[in-house]
C-alpha atoms as a PDB file:
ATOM      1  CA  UNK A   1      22.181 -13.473   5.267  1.00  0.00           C
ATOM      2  CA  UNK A   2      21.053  -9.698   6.247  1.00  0.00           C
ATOM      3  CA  UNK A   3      18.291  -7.893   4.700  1.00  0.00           C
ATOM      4  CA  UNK A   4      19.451  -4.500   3.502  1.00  0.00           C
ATOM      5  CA  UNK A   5      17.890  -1.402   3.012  1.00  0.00           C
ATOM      6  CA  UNK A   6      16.737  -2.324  -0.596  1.00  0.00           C
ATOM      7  CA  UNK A   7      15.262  -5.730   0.428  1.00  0.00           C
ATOM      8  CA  UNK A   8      13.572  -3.577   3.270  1.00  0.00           C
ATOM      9  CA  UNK A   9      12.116  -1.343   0.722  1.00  0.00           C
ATOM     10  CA  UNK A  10      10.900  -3.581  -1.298  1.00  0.00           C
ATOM     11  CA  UNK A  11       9.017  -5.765   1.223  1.00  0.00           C
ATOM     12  CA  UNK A  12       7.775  -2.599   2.463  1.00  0.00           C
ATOM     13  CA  UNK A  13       6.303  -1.668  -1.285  1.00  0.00           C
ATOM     14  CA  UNK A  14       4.918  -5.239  -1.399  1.00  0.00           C
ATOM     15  CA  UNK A  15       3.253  -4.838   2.052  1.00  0.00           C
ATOM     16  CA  UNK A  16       1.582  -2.073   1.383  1.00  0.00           C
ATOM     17  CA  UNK A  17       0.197  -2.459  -2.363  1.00  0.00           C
ATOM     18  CA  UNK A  18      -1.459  -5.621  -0.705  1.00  0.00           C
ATOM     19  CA  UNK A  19      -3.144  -3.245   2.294  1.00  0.00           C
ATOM     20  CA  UNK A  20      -3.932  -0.597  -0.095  1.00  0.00           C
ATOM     21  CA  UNK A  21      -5.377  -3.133  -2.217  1.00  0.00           C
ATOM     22  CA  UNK A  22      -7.302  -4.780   0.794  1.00  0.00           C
ATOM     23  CA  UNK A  23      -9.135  -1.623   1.745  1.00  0.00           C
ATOM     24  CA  UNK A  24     -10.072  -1.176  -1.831  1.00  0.00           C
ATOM     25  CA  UNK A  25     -11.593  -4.192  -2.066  1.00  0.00           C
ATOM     26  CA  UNK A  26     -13.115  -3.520   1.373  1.00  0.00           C
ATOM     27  CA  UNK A  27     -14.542  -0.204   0.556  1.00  0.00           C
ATOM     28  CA  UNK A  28     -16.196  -1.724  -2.545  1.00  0.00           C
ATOM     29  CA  UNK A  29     -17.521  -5.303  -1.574  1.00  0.00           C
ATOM     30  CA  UNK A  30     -18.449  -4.834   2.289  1.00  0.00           C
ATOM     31  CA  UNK A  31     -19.197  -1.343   3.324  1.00  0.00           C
ATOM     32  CA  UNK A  32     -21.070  -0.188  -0.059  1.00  0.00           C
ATOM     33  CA  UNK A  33     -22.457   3.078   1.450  1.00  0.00           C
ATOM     34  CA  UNK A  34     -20.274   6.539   2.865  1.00  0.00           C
ATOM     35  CA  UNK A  35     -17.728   4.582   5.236  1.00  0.00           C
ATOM     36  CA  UNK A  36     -16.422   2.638   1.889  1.00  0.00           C
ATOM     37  CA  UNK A  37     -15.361   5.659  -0.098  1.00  0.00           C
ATOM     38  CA  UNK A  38     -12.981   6.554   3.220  1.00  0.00           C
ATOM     39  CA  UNK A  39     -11.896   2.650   3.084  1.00  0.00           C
ATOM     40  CA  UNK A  40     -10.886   3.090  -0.203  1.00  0.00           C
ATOM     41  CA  UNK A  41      -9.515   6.689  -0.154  1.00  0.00           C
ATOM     42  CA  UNK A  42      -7.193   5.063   2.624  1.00  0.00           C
ATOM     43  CA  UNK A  43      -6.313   2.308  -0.113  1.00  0.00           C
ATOM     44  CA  UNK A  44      -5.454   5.004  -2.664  1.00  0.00           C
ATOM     45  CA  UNK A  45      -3.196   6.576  -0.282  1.00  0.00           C
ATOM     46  CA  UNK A  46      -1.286   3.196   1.170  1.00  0.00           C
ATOM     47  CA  UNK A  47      -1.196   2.706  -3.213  1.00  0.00           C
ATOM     48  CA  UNK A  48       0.856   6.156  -3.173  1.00  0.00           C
ATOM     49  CA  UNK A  49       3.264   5.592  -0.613  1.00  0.00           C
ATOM     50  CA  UNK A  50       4.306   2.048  -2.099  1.00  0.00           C
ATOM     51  CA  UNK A  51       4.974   4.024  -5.143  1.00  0.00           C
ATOM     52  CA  UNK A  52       7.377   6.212  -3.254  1.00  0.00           C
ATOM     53  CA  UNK A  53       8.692   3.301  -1.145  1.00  0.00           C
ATOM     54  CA  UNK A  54       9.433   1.628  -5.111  1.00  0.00           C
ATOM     55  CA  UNK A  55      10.792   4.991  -6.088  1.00  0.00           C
ATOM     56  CA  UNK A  56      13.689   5.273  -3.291  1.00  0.00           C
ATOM     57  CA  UNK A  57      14.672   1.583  -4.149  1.00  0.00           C
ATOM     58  CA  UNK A  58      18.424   1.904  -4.908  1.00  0.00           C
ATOM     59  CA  UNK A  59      18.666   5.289  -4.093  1.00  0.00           C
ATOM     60  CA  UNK A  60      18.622   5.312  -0.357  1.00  0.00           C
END
């Protein structure tokens, strides 16, 4: 049984709500002073492109 471009997609989304999630978490609990708000801007942005990689399920 092949994966196909959908199941690709939406292990792809899964991966990278967890990452984005990570460096959240990172940014807040570990490095508390400048170097977290850049952790967690990163988290924000892998959080946006999961919502794109969601988005194109079933339409790519």
């Amino acid at each position: 049984m092949g994966m196909n471009k959908n199941t690709i997609l939406g292990w792809a989304t899964f991966i990278m709500t967890l990452m984005g999630l990570l460096l959240i978490a990172l940014g807040f609990f570990k490095y508390r002073d400048v170097s977290g708000w850049g952790f967690a801007a990163v988290g924000v942005g892998f959080l946006a492109n999961a919502w794109v990689f969601n988005a194109l399920k079933g339409r790519v």
